[in-house]
PDB file of N, CA and C in Angstrom:
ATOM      1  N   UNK A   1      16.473  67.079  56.777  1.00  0.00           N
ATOM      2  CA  UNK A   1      15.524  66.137  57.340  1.00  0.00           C
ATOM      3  C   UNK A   1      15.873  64.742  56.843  1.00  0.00           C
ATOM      4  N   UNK A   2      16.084  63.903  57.697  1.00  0.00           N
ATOM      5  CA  UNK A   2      16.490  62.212  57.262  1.00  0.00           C
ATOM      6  C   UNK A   2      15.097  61.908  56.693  1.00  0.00           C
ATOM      7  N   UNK A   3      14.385  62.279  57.137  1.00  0.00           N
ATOM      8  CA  UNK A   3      13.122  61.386  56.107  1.00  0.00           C
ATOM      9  C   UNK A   3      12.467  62.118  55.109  1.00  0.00           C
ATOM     10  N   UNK A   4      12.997  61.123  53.794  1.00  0.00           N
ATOM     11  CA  UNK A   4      12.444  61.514  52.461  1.00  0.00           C
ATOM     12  C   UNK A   4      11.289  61.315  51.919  1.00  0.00           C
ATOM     13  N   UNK A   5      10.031  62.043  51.820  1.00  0.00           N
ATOM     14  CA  UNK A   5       8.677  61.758  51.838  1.00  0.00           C
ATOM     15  C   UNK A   5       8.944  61.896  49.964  1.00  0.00           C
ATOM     16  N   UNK A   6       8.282  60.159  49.638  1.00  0.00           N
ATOM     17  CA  UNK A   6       8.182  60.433  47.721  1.00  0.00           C
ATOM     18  C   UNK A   6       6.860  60.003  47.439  1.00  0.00           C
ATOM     19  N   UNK A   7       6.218  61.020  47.920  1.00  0.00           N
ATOM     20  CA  UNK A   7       4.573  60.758  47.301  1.00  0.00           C
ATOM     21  C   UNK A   7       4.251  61.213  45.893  1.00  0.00           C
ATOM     22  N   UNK A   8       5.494  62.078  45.948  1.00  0.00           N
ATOM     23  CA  UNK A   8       5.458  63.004  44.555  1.00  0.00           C
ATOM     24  C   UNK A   8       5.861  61.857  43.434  1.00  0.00           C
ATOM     25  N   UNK A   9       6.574  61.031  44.153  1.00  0.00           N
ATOM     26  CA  UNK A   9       7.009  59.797  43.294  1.00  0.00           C
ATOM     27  C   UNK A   9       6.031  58.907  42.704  1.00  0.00           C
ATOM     28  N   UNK A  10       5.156  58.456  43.261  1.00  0.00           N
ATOM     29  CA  UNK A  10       4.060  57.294  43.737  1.00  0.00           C
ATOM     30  C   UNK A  10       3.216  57.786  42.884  1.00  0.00           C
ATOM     31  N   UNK A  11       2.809  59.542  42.838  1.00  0.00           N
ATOM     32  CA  UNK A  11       1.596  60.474  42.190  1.00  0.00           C
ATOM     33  C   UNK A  11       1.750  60.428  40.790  1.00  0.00           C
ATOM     34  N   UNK A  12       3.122  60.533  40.415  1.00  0.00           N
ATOM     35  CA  UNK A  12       3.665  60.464  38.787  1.00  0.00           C
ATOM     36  C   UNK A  12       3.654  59.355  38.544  1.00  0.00           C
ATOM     37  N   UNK A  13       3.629  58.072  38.987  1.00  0.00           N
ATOM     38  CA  UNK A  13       3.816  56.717  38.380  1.00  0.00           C
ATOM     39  C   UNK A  13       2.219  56.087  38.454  1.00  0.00           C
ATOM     40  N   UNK A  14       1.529  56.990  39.367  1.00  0.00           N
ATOM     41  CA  UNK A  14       0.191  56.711  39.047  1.00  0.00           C
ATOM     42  C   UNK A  14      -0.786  57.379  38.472  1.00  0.00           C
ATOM     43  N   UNK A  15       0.119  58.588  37.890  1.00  0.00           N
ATOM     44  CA  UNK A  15      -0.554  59.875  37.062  1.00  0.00           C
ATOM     45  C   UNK A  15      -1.966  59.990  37.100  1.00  0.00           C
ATOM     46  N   UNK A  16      -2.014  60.214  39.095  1.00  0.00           N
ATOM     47  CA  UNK A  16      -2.559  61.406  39.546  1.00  0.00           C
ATOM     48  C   UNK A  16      -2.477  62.073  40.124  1.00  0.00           C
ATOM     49  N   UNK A  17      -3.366  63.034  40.635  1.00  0.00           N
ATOM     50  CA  UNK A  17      -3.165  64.430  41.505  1.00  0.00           C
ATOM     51  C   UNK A  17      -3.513  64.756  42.674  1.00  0.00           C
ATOM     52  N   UNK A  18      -2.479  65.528  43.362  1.00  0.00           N
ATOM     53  CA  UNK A  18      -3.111  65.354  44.496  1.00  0.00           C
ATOM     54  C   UNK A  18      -4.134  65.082  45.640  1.00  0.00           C
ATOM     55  N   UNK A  19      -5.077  66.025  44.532  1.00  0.00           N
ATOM     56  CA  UNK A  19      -6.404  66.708  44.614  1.00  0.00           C
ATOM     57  C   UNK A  19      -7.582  65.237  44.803  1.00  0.00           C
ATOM     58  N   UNK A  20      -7.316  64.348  44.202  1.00  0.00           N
ATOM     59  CA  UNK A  20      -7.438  63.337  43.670  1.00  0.00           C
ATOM     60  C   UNK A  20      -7.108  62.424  44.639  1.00  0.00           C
ATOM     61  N   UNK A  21      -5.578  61.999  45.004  1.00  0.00           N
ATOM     62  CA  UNK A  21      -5.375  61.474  46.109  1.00  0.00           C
ATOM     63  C   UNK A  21      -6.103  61.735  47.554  1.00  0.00           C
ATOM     64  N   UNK A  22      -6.042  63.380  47.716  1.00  0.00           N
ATOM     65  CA  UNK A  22      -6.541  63.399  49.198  1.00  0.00           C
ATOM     66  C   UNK A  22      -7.961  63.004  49.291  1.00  0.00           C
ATOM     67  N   UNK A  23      -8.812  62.785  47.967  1.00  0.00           N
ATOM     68  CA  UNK A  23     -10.028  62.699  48.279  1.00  0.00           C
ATOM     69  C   UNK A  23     -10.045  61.520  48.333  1.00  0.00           C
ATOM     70  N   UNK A  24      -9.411  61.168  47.631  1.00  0.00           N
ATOM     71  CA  UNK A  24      -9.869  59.158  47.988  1.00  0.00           C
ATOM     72  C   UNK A  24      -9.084  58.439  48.942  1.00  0.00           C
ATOM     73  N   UNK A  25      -7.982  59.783  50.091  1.00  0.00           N
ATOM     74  CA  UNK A  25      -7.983  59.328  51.067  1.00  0.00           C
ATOM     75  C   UNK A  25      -8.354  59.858  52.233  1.00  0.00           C
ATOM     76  N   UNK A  26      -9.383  60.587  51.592  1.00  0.00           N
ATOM     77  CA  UNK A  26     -10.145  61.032  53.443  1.00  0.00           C
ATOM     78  C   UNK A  26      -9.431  62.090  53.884  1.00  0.00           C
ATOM     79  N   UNK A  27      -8.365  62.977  53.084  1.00  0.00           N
ATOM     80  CA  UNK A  27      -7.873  63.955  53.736  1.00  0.00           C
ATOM     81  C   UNK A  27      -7.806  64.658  53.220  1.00  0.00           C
ATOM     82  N   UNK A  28      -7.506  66.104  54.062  1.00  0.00           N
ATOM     83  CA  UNK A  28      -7.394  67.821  52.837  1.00  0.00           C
ATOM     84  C   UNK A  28      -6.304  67.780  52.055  1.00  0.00           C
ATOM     85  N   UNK A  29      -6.538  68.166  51.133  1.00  0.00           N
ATOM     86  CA  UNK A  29      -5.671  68.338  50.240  1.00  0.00           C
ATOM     87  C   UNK A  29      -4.246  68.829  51.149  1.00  0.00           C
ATOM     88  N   UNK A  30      -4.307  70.331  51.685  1.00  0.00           N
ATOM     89  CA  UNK A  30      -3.685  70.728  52.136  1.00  0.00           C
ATOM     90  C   UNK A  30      -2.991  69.963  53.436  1.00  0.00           C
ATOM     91  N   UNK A  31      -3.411  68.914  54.106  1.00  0.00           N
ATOM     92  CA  UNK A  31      -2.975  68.146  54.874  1.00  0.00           C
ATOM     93  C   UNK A  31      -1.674  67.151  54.032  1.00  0.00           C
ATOM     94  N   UNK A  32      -2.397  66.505  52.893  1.00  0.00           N
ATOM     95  CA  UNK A  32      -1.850  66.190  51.803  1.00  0.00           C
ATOM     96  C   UNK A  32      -0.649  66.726  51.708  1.00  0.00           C
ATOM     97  N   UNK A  33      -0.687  67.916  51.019  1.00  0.00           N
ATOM     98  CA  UNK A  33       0.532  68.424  50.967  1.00  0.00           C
ATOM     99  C   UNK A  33       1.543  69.061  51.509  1.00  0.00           C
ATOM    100  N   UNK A  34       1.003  69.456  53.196  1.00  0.00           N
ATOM    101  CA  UNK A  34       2.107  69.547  54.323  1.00  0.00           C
ATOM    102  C   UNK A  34       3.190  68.148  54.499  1.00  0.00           C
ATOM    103  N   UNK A  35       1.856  66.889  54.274  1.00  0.00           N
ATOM    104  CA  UNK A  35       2.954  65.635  54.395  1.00  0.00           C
ATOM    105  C   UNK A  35       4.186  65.245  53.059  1.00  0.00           C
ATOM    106  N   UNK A  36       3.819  65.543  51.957  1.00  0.00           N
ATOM    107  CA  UNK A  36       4.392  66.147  50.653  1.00  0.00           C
ATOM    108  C   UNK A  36       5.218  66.479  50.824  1.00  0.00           C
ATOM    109  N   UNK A  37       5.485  67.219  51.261  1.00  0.00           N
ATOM    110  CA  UNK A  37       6.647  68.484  51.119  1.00  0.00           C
ATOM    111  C   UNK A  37       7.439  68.014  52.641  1.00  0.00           C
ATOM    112  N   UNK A  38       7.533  67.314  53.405  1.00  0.00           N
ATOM    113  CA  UNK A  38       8.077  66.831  54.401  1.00  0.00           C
ATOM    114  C   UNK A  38       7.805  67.635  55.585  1.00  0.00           C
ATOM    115  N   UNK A  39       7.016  68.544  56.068  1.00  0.00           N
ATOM    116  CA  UNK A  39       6.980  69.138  57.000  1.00  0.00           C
ATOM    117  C   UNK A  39       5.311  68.597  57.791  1.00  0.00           C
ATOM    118  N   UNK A  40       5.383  67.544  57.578  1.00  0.00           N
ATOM    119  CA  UNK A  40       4.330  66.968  58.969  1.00  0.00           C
ATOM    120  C   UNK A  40       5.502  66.171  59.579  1.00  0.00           C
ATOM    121  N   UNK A  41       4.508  66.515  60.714  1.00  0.00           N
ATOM    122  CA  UNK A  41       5.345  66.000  61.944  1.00  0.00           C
ATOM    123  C   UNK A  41       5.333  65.001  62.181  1.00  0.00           C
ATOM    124  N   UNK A  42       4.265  64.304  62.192  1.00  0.00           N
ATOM    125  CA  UNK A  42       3.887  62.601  61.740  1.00  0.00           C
ATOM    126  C   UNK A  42       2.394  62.245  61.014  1.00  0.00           C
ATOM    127  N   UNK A  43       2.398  60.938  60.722  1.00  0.00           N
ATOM    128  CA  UNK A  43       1.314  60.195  60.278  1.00  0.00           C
ATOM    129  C   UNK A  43       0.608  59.384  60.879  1.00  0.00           C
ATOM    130  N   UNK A  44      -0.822  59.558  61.058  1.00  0.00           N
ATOM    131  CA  UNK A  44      -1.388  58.339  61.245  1.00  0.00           C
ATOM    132  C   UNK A  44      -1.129  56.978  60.744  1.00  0.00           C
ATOM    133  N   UNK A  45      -1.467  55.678  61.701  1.00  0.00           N
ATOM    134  CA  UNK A  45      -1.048  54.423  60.903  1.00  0.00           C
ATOM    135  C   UNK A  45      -2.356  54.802  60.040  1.00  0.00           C
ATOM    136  N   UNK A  46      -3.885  55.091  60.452  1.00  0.00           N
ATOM    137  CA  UNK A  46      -4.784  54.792  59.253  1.00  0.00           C
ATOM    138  C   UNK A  46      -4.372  55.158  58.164  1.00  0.00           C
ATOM    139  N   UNK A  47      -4.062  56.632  58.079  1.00  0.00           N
ATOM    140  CA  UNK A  47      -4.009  57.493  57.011  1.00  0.00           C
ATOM    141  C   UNK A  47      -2.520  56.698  55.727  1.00  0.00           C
ATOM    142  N   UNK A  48      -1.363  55.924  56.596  1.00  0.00           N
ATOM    143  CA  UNK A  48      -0.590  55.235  55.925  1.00  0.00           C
ATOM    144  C   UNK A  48      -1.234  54.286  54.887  1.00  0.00           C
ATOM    145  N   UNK A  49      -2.406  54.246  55.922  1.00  0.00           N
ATOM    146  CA  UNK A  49      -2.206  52.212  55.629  1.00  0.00           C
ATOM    147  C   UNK A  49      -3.705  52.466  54.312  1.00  0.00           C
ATOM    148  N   UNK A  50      -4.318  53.822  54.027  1.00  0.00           N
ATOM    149  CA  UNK A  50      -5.226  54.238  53.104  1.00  0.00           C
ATOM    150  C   UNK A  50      -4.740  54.954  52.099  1.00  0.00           C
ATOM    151  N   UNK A  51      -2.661  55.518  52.152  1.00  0.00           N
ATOM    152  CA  UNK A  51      -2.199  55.906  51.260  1.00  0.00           C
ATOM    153  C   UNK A  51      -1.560  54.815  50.125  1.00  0.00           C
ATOM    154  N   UNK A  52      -1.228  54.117  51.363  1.00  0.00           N
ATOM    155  CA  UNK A  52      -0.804  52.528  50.698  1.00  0.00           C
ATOM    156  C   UNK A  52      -2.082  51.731  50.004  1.00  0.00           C
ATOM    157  N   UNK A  53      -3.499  52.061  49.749  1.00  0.00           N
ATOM    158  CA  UNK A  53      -4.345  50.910  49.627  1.00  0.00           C
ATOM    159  C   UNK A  53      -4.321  51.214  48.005  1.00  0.00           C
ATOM    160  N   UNK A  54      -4.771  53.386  48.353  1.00  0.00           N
ATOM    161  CA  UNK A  54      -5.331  53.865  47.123  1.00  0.00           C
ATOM    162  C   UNK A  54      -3.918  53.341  46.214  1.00  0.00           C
ATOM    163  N   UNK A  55      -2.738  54.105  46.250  1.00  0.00           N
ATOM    164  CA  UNK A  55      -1.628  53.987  45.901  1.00  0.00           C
ATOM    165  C   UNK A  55      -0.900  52.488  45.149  1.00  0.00           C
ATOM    166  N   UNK A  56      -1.321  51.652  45.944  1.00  0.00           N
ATOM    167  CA  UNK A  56      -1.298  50.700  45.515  1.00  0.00           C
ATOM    168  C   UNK A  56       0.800  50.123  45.942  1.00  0.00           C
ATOM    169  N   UNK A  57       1.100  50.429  47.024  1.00  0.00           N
ATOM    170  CA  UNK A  57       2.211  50.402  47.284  1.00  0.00           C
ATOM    171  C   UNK A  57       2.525  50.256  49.175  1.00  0.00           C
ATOM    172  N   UNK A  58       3.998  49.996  49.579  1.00  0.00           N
ATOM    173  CA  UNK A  58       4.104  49.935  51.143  1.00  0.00           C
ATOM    174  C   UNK A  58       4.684  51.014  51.061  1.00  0.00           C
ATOM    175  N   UNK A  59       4.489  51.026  52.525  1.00  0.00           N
ATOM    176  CA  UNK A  59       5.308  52.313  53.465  1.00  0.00           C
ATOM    177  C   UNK A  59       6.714  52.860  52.428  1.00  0.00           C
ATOM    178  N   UNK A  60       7.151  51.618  52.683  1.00  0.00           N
ATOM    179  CA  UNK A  60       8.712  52.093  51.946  1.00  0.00           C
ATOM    180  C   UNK A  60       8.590  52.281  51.013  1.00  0.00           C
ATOM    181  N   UNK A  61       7.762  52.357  50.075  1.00  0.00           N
ATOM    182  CA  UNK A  61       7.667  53.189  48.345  1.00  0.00           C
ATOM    183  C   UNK A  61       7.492  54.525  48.811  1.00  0.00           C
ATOM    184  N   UNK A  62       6.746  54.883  49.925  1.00  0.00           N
ATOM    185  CA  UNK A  62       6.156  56.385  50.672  1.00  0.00           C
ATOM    186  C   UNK A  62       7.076  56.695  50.998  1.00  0.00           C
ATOM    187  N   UNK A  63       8.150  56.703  51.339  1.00  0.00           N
ATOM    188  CA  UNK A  63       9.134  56.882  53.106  1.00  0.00           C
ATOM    189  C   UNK A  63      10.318  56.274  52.619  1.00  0.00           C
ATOM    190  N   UNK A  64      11.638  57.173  53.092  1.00  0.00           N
ATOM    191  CA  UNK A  64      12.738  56.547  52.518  1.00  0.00           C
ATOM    192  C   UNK A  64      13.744  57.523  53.552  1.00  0.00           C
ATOM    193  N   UNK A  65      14.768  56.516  54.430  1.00  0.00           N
ATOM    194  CA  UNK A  65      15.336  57.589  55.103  1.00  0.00           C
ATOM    195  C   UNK A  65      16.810  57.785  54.928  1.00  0.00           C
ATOM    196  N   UNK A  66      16.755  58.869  55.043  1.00  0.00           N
ATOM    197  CA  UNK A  66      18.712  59.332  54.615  1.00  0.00           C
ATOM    198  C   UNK A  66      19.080  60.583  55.181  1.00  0.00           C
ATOM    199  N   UNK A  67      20.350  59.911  55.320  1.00  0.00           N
ATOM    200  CA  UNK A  67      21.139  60.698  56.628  1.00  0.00           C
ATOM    201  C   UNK A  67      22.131  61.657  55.996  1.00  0.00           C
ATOM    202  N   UNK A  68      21.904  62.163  54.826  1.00  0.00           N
ATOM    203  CA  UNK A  68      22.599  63.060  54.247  1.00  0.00           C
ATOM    204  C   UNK A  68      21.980  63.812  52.955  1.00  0.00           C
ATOM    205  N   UNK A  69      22.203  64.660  52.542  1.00  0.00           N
ATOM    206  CA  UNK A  69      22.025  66.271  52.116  1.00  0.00           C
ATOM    207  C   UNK A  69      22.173  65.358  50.065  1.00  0.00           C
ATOM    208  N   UNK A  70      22.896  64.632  49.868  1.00  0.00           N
ATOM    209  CA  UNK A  70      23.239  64.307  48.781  1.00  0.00           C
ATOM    210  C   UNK A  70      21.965  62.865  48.390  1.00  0.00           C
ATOM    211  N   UNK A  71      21.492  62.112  49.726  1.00  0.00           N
ATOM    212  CA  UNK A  71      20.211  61.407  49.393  1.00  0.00           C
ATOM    213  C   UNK A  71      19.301  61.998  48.665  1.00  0.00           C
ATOM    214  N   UNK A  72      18.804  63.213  49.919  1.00  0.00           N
ATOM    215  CA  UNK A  72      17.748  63.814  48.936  1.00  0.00           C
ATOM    216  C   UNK A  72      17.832  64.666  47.654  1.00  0.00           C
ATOM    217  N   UNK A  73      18.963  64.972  47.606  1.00  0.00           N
ATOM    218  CA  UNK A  73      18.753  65.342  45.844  1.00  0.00           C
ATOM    219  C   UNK A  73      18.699  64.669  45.470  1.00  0.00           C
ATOM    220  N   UNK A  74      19.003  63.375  45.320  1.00  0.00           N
ATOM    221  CA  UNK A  74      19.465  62.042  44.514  1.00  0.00           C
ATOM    222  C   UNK A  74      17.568  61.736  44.418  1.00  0.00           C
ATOM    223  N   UNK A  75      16.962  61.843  45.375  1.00  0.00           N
ATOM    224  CA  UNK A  75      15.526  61.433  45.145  1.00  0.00           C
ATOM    225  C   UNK A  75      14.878  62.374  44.213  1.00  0.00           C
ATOM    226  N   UNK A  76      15.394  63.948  44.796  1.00  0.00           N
ATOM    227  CA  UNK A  76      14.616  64.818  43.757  1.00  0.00           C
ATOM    228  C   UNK A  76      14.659  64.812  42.291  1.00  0.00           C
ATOM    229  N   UNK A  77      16.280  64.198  41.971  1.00  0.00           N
ATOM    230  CA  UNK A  77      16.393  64.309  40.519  1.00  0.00           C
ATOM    231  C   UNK A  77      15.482  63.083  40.380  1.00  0.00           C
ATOM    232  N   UNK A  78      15.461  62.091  41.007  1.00  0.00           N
ATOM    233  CA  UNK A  78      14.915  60.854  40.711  1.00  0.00           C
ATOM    234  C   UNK A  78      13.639  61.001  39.914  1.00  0.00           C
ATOM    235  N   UNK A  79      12.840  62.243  40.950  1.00  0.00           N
ATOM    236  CA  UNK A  79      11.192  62.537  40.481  1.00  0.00           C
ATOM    237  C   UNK A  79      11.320  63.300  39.359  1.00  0.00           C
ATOM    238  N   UNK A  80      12.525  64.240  39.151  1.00  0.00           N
ATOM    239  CA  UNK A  80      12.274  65.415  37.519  1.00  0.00           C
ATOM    240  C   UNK A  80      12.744  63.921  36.943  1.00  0.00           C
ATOM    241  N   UNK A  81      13.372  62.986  36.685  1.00  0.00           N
ATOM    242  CA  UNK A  81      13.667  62.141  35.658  1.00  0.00           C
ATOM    243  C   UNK A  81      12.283  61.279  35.449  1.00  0.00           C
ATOM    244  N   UNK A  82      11.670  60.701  36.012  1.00  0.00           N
ATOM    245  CA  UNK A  82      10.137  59.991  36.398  1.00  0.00           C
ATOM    246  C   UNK A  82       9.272  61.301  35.621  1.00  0.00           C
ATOM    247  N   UNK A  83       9.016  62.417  35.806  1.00  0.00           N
ATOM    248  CA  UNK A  83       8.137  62.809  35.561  1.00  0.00           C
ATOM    249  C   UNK A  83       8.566  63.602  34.202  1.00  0.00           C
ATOM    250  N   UNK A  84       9.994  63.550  33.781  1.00  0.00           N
ATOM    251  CA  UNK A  84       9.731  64.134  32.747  1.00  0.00           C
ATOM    252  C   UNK A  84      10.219  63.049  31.329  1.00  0.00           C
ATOM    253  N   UNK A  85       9.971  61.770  31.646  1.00  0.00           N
ATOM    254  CA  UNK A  85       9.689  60.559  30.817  1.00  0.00           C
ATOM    255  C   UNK A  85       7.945  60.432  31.043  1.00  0.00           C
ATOM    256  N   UNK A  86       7.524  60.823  31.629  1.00  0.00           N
ATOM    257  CA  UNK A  86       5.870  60.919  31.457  1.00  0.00           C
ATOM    258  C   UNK A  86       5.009  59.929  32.624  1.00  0.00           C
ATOM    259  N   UNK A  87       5.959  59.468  34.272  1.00  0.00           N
ATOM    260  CA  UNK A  87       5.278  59.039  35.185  1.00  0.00           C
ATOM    261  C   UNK A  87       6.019  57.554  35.165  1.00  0.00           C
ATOM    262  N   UNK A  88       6.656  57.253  34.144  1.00  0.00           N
ATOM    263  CA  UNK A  88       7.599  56.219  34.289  1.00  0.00           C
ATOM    264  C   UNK A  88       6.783  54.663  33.739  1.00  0.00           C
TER     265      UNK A  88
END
């Protein structure tokens, strides 16, 4: 998938939880974390523009796109290095 969803990124540097996020943005958790894990199909602009408010960040801190197999690991290690210095 070219588009790299790093909420997981955003969650550790703002050390909180999901659970947490979806409520203070109006959505299920589990909605939450279909978009997480990259398998929503798309986003609302609201729901962006209320991930960006709580979050405290743009689109492109959320959303990052790459056209190859070696991006997204490069992001995943990104998040075990972020989260295991303690959220950065």
């Amino acid at each position: 998938m070219p588009i790299v969803v790093n909420v997981d990124v955003m969650l550790a540097r703002r050390k909180m939880r999901l659970n947490e996020l979806a409520d203070r943005v109006g959505i299920t958790a589990q909605n939450l974390s279909v978009l997480k894990t990259g398998r929503a199909r798309a986003i609302r602009f609201s729901t962006l523009e209320k991930l960006c408010e709580v979050l405290d960040c743009q689109p492109g801190d959320l959303f990052a796109f790459e056209n190859s197999v070696v991006g997204a690991e490069a992001a995943e290690n990104s998040l075990e290095k972020l989260v295991a210095r303690g959220g950065g």
